[in-house]
PDB file of N, CA and C in Angstrom:
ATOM      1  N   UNK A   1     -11.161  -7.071  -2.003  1.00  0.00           N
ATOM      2  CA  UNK A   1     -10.017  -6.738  -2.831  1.00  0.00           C
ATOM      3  C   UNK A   1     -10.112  -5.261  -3.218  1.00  0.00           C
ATOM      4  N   UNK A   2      -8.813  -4.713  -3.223  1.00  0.00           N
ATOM      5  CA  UNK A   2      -8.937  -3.099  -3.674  1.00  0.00           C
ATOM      6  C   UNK A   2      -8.358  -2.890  -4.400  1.00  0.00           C
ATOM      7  N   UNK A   3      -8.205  -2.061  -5.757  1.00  0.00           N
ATOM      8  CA  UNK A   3      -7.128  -1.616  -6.415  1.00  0.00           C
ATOM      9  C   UNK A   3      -6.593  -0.289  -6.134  1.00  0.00           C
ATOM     10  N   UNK A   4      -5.335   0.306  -6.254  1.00  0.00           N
ATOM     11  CA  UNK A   4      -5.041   1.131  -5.715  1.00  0.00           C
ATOM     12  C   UNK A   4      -3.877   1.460  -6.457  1.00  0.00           C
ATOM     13  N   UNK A   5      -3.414   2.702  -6.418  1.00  0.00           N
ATOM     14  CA  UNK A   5      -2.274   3.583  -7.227  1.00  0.00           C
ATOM     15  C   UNK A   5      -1.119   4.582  -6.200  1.00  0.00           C
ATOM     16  N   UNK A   6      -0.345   4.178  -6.125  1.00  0.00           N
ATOM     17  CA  UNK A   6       0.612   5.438  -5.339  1.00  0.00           C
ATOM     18  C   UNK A   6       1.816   5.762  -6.422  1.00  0.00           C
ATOM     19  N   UNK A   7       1.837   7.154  -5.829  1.00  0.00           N
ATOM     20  CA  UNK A   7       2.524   8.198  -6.481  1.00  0.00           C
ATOM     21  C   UNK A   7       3.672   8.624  -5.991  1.00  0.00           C
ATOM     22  N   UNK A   8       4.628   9.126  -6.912  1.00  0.00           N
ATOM     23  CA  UNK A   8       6.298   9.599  -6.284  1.00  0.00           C
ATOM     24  C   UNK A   8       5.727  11.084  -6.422  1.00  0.00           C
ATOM     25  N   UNK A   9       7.090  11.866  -6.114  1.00  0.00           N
ATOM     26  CA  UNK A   9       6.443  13.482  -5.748  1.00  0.00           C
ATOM     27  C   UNK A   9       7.248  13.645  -7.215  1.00  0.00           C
ATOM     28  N   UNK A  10       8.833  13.120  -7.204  1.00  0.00           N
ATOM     29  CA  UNK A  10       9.944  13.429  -8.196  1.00  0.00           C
ATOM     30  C   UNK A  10       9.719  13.118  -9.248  1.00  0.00           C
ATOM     31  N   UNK A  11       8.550  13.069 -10.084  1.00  0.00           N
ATOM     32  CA  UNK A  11       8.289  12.844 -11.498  1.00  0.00           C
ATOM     33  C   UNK A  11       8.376  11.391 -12.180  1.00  0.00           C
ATOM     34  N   UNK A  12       8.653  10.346 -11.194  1.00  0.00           N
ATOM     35  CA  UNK A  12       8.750   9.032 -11.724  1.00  0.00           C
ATOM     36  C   UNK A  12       7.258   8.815 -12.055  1.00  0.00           C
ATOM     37  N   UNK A  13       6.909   7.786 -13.139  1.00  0.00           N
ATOM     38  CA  UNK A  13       5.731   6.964 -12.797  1.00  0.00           C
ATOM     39  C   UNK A  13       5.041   6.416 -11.507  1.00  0.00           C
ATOM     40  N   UNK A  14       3.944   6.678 -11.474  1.00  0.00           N
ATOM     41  CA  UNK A  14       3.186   6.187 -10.506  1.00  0.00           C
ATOM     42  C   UNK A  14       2.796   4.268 -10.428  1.00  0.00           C
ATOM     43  N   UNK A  15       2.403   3.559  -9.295  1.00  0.00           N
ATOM     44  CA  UNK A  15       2.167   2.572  -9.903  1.00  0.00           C
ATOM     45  C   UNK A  15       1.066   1.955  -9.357  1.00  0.00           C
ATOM     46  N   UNK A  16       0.246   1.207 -10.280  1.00  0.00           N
ATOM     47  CA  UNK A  16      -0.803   0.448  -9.971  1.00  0.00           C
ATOM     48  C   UNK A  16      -0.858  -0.523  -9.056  1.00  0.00           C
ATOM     49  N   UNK A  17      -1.641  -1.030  -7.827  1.00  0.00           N
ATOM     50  CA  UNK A  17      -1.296  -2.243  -7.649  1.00  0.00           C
ATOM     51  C   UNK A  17      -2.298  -2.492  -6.929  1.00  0.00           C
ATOM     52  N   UNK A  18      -2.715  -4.075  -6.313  1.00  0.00           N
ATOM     53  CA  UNK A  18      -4.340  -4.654  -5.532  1.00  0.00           C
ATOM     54  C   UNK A  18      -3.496  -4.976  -4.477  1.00  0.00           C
ATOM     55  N   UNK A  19      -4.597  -4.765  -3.768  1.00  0.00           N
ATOM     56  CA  UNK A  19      -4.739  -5.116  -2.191  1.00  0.00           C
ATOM     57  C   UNK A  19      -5.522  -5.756  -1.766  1.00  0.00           C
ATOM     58  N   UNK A  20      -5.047  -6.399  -0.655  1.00  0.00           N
ATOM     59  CA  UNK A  20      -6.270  -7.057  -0.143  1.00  0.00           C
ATOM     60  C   UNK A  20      -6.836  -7.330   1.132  1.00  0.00           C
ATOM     61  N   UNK A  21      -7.477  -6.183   2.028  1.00  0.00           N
ATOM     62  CA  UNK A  21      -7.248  -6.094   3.242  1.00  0.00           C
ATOM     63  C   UNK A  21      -8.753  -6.454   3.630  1.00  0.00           C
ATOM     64  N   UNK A  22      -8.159  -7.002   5.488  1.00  0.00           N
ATOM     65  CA  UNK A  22      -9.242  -7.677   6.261  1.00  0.00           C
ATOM     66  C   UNK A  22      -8.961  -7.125   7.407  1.00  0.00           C
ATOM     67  N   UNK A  23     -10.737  -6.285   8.018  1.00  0.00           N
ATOM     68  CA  UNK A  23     -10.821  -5.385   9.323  1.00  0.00           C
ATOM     69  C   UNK A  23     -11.277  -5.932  10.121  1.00  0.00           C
ATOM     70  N   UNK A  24     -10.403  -6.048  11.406  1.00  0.00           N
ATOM     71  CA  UNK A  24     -11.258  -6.918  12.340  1.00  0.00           C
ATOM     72  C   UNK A  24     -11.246  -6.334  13.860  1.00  0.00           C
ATOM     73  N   UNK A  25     -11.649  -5.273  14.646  1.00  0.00           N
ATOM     74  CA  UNK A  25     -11.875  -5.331  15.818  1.00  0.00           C
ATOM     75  C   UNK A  25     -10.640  -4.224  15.861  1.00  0.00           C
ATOM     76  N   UNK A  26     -10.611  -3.401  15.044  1.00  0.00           N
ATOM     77  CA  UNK A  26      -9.854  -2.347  15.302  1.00  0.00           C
ATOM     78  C   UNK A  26      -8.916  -2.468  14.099  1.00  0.00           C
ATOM     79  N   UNK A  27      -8.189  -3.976  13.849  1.00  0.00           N
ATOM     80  CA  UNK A  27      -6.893  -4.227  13.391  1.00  0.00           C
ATOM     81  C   UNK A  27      -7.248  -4.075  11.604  1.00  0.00           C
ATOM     82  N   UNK A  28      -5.994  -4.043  10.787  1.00  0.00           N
ATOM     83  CA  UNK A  28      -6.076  -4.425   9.565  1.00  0.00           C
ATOM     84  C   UNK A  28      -4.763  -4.843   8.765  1.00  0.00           C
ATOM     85  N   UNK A  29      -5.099  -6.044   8.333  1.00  0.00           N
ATOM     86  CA  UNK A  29      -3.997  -6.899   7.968  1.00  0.00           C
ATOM     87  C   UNK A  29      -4.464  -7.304   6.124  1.00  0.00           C
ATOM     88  N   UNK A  30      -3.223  -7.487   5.545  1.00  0.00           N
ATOM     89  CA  UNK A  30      -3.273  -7.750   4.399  1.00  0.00           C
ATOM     90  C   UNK A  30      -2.772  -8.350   3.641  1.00  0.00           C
ATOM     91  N   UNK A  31      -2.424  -8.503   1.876  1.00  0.00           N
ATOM     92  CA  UNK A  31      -1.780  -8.921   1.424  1.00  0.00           C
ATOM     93  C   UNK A  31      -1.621  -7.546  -0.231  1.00  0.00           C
ATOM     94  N   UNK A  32      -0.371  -7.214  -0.726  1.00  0.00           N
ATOM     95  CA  UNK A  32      -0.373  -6.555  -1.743  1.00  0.00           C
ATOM     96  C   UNK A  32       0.430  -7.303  -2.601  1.00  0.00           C
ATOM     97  N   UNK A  33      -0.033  -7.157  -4.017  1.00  0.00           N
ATOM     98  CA  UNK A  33       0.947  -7.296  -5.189  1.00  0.00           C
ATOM     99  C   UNK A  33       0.788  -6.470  -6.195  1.00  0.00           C
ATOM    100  N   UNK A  34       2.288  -5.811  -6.385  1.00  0.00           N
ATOM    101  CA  UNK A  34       2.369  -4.878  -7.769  1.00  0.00           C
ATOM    102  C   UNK A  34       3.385  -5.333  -8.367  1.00  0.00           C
ATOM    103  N   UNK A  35       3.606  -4.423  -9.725  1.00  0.00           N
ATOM    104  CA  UNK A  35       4.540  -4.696 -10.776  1.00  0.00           C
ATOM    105  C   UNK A  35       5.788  -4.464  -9.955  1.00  0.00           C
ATOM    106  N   UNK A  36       6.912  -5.018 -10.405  1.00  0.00           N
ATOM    107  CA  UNK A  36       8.118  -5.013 -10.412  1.00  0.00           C
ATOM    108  C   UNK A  36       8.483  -4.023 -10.800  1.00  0.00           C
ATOM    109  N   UNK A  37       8.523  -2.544 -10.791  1.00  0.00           N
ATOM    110  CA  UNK A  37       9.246  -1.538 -10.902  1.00  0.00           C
ATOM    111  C   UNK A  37      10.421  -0.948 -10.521  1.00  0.00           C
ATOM    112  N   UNK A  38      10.656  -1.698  -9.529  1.00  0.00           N
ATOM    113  CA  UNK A  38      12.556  -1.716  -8.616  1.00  0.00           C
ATOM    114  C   UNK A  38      13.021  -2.045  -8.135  1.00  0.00           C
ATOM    115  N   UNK A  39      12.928  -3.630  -8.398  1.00  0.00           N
ATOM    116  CA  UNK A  39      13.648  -5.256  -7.575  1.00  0.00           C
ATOM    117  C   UNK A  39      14.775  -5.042  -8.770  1.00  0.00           C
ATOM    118  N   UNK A  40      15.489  -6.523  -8.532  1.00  0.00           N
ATOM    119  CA  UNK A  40      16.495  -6.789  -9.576  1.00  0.00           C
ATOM    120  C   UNK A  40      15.946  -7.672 -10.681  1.00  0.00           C
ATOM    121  N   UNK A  41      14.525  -7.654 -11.333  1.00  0.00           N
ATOM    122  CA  UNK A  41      14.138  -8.153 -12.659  1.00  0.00           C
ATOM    123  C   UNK A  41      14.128  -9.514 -12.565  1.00  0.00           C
ATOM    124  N   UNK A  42      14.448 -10.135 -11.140  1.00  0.00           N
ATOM    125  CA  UNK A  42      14.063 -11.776 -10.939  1.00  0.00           C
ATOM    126  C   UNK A  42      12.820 -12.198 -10.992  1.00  0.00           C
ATOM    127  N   UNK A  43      11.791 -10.966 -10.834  1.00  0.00           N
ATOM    128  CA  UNK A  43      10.274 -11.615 -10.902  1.00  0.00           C
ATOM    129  C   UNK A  43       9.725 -10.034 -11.401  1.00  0.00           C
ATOM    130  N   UNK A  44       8.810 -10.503 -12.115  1.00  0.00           N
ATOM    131  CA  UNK A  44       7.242  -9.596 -12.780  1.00  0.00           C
ATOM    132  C   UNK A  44       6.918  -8.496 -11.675  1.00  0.00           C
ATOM    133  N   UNK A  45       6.466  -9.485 -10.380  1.00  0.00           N
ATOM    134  CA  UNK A  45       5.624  -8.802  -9.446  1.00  0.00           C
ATOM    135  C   UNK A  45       6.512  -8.943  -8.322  1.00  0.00           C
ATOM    136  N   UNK A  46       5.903  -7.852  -7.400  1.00  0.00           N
ATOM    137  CA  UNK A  46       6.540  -7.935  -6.342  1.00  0.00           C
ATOM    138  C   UNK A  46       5.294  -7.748  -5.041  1.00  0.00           C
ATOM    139  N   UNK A  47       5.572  -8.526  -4.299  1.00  0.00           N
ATOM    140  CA  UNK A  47       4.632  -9.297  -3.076  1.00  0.00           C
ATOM    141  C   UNK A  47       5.307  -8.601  -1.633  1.00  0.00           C
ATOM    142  N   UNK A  48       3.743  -8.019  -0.904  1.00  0.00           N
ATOM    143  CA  UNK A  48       4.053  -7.885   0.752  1.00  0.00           C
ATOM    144  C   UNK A  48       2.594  -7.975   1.588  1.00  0.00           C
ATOM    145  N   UNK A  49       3.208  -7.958   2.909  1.00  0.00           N
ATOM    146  CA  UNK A  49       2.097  -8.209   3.553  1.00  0.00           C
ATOM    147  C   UNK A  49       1.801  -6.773   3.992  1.00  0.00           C
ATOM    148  N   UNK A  50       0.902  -6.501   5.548  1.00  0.00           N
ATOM    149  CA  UNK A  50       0.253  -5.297   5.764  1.00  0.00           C
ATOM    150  C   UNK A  50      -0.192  -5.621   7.020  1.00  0.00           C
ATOM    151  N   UNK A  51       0.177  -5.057   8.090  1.00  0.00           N
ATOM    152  CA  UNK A  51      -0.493  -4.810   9.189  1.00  0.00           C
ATOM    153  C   UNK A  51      -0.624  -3.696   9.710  1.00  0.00           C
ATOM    154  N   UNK A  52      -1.613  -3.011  10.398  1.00  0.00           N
ATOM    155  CA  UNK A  52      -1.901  -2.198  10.724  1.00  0.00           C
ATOM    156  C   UNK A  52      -3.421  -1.795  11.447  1.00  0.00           C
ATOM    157  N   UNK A  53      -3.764  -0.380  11.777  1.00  0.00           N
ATOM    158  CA  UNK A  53      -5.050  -0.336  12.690  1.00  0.00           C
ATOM    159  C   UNK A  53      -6.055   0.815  12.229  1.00  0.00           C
ATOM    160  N   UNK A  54      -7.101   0.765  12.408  1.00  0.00           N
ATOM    161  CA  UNK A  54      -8.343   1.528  11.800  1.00  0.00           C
ATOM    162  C   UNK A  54      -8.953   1.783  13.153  1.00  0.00           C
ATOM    163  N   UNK A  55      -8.736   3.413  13.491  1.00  0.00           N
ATOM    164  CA  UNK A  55     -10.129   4.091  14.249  1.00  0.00           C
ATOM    165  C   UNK A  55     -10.657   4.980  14.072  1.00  0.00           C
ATOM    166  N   UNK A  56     -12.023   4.783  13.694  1.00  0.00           N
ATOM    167  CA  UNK A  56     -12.534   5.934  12.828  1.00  0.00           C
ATOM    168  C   UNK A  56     -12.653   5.686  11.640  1.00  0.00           C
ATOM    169  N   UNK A  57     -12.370   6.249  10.786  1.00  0.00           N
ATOM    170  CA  UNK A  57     -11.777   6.894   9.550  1.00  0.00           C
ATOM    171  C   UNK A  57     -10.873   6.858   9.484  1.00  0.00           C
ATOM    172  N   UNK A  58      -9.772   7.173  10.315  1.00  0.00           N
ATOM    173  CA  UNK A  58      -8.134   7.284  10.229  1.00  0.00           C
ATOM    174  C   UNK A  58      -7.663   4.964   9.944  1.00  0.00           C
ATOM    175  N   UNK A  59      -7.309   5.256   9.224  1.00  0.00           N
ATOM    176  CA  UNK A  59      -6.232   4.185   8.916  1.00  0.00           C
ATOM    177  C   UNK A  59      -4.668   4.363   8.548  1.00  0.00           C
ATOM    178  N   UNK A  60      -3.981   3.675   9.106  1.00  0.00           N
ATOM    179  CA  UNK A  60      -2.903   3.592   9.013  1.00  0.00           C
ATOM    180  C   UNK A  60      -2.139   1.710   9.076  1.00  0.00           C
ATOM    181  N   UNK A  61      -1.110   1.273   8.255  1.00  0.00           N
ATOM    182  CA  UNK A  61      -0.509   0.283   8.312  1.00  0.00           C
ATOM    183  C   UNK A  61       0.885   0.617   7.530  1.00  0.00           C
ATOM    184  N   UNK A  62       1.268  -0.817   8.113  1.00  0.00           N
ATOM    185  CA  UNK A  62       3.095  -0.844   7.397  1.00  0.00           C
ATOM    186  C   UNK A  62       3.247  -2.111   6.278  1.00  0.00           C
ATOM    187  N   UNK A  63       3.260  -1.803   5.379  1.00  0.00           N
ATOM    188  CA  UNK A  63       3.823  -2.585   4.105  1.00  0.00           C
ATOM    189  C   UNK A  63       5.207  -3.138   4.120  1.00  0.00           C
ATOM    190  N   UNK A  64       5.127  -4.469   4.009  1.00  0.00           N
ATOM    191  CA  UNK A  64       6.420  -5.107   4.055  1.00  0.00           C
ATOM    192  C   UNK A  64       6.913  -6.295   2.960  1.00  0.00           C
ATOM    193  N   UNK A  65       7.451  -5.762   2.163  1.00  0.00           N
ATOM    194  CA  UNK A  65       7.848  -6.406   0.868  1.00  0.00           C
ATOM    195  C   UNK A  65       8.413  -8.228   1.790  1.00  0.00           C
ATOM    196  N   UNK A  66       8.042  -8.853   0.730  1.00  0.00           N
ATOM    197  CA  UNK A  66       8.465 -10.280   1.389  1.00  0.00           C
ATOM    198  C   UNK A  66       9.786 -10.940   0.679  1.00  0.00           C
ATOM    199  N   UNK A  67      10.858 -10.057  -0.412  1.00  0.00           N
ATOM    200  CA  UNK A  67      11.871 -10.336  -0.338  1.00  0.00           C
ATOM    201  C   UNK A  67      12.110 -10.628  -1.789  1.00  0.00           C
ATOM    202  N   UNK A  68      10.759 -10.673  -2.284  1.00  0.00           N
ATOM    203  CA  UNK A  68      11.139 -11.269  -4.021  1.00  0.00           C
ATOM    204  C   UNK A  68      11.487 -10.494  -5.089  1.00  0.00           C
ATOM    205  N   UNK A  69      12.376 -10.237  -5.991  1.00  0.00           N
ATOM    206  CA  UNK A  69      12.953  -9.626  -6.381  1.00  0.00           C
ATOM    207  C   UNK A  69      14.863  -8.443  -5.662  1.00  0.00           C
ATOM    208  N   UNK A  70      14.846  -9.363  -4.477  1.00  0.00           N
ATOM    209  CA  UNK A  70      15.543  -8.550  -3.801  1.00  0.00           C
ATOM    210  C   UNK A  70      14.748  -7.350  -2.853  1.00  0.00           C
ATOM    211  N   UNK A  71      13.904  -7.395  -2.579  1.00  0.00           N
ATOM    212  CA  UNK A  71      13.180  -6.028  -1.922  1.00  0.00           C
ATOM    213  C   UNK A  71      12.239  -6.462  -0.716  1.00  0.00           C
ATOM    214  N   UNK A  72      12.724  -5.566   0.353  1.00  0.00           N
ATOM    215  CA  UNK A  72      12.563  -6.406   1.714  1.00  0.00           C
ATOM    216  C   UNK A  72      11.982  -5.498   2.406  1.00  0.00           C
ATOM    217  N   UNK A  73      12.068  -4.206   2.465  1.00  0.00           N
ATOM    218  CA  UNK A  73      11.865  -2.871   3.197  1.00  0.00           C
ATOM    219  C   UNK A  73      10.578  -2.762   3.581  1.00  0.00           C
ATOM    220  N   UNK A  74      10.048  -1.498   4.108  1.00  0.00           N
ATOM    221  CA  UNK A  74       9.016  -1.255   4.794  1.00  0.00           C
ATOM    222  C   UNK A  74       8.626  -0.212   4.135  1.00  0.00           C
ATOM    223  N   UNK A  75       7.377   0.444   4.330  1.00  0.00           N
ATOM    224  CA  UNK A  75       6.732   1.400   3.893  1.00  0.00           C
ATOM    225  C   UNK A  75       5.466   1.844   4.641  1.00  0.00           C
ATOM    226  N   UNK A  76       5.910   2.790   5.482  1.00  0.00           N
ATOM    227  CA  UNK A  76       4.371   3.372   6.232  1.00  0.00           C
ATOM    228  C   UNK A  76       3.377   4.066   5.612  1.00  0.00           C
ATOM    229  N   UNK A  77       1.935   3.633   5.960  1.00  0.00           N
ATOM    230  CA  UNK A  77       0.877   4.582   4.827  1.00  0.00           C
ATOM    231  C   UNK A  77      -0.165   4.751   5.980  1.00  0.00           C
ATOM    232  N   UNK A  78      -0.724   6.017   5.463  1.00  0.00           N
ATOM    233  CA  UNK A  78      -1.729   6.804   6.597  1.00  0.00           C
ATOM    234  C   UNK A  78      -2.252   7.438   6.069  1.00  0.00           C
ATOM    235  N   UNK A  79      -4.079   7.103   6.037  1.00  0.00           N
ATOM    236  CA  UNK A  79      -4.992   7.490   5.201  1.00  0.00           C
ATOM    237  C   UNK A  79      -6.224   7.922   6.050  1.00  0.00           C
ATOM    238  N   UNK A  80      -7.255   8.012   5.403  1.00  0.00           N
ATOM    239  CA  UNK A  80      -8.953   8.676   5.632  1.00  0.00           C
ATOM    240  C   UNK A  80      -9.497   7.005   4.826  1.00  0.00           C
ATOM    241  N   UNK A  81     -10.258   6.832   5.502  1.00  0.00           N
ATOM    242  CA  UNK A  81     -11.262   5.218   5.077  1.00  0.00           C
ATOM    243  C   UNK A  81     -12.536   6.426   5.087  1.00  0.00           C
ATOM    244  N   UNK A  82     -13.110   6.449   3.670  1.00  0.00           N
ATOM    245  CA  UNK A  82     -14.421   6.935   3.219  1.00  0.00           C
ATOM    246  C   UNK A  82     -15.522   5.756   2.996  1.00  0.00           C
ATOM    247  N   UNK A  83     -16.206   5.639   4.207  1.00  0.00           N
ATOM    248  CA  UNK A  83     -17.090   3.922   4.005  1.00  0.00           C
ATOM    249  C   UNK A  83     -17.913   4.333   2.990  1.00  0.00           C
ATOM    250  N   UNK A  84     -18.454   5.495   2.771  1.00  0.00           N
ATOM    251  CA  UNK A  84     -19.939   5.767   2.148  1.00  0.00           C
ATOM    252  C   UNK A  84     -19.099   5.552   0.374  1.00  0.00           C
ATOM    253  N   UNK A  85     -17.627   6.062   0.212  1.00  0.00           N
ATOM    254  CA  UNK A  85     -17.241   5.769  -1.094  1.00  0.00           C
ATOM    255  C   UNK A  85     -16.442   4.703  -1.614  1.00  0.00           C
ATOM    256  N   UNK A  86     -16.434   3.994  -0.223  1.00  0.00           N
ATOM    257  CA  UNK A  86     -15.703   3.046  -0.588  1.00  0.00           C
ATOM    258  C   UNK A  86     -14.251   3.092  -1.036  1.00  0.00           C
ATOM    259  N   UNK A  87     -13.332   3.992  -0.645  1.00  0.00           N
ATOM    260  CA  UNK A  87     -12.122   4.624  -0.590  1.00  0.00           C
ATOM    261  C   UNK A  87     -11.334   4.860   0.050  1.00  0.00           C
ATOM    262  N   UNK A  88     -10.000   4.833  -0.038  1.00  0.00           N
ATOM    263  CA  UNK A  88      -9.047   5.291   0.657  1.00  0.00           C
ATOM    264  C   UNK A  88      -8.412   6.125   0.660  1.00  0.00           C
ATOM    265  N   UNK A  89      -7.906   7.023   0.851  1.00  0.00           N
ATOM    266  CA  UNK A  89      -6.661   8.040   0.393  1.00  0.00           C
ATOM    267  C   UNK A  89      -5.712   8.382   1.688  1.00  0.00           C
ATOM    268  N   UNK A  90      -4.538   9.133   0.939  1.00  0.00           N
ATOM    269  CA  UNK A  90      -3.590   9.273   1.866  1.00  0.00           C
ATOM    270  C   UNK A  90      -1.673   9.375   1.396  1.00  0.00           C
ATOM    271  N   UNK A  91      -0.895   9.290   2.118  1.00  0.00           N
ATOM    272  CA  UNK A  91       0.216   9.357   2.210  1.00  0.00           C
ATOM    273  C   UNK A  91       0.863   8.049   2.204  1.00  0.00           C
ATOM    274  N   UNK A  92       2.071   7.637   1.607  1.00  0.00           N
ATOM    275  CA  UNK A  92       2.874   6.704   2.065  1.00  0.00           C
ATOM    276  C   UNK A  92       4.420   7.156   2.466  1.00  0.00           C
ATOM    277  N   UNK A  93       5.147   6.867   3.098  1.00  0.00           N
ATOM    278  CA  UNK A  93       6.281   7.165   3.333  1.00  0.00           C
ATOM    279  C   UNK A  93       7.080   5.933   3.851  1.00  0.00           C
ATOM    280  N   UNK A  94       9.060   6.503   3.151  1.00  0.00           N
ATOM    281  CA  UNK A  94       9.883   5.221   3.473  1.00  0.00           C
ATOM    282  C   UNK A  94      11.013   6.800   3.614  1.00  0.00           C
ATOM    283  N   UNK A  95      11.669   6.699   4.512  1.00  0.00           N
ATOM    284  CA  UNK A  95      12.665   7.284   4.762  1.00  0.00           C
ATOM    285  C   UNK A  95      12.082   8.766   4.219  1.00  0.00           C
ATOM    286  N   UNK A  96      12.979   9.776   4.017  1.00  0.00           N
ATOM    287  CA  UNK A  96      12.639  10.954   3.343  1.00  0.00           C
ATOM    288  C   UNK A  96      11.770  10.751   1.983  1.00  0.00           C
ATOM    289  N   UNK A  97      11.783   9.598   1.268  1.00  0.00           N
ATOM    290  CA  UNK A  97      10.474   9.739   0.010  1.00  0.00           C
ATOM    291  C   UNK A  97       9.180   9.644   0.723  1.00  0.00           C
ATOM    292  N   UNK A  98       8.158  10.586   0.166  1.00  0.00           N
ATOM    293  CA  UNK A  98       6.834  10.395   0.083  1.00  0.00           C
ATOM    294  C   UNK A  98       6.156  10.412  -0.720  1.00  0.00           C
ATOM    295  N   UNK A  99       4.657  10.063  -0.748  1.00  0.00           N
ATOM    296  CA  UNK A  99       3.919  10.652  -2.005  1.00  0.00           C
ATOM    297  C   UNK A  99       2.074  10.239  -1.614  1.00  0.00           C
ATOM    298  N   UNK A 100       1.159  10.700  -2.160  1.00  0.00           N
ATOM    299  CA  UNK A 100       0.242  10.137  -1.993  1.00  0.00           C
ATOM    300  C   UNK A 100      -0.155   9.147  -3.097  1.00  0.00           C
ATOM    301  N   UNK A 101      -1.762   8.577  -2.147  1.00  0.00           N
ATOM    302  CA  UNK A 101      -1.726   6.986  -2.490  1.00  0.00           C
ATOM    303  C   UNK A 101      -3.143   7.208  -2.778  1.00  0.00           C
ATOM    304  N   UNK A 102      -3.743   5.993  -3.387  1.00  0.00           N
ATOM    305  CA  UNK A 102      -5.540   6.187  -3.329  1.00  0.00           C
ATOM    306  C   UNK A 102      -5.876   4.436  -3.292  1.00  0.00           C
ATOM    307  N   UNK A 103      -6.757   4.069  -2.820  1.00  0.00           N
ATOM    308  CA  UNK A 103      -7.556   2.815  -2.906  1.00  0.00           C
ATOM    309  C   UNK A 103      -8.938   2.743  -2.780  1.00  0.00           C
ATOM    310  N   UNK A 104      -9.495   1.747  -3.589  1.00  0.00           N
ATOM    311  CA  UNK A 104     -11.051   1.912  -3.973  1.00  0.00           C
ATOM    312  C   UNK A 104     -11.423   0.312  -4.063  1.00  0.00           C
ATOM    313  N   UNK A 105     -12.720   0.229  -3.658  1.00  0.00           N
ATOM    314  CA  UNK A 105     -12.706  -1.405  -3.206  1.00  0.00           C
ATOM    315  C   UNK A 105     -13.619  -1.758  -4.632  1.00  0.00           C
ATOM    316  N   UNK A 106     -13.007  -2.903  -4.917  1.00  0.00           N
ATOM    317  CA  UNK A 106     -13.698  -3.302  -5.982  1.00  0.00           C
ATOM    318  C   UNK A 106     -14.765  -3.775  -5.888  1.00  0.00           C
TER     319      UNK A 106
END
């Protein structure tokens, strides 16, 4: 399990949220849940999955909201995996927004 924080560039709040990813033979697949910060207020949290691939150091996957709260979209993220700190960092991007991101394994 990881907790992790991504950031807007435009001065909004940043937001907290856990992850929970599993590396297997290159691949990495997951599960995330964070606060509800910009569904339509039908639920608390908002839930997606994660697939994606690790070589090296370089990681990268796509976040895909599973629909609750109204929010369905995608979100690409592309990072540095620091094994010795147990960390992540990096970029996320959805259309022209970006921002960076951080994750740290609990």
């Amino acid at each position: 399990m990881w907790t992790g924080r991504y950031e807007y560039t435009d001065g909004r709040d940043g937001v907290d949220f856990t992850q929970e990813l599993t590396f297997s033979q290159g691949l990495v697949t997951g599960f995330v849940s964070e606060p509800n910060t910009f569904g339509d207020g039908t639920s608390k949290n908002l839930y997606a999955t994660l697939e994606g691939s690790v070589s090296g150091n370089a990681i990268e996957w796509v976040k895909t909201y599973d629909g609750t709260a109204g929010v369905s979209h995608s979100v690409e993220y592309g990072g540095t995996l620091d094994r010795t700190k147990r960390t992540i960092a990096g970029r996320w991007k959805i259309g022209a927004l970006s921002g960076p991101f951080t994750l740290s394994l609990q």
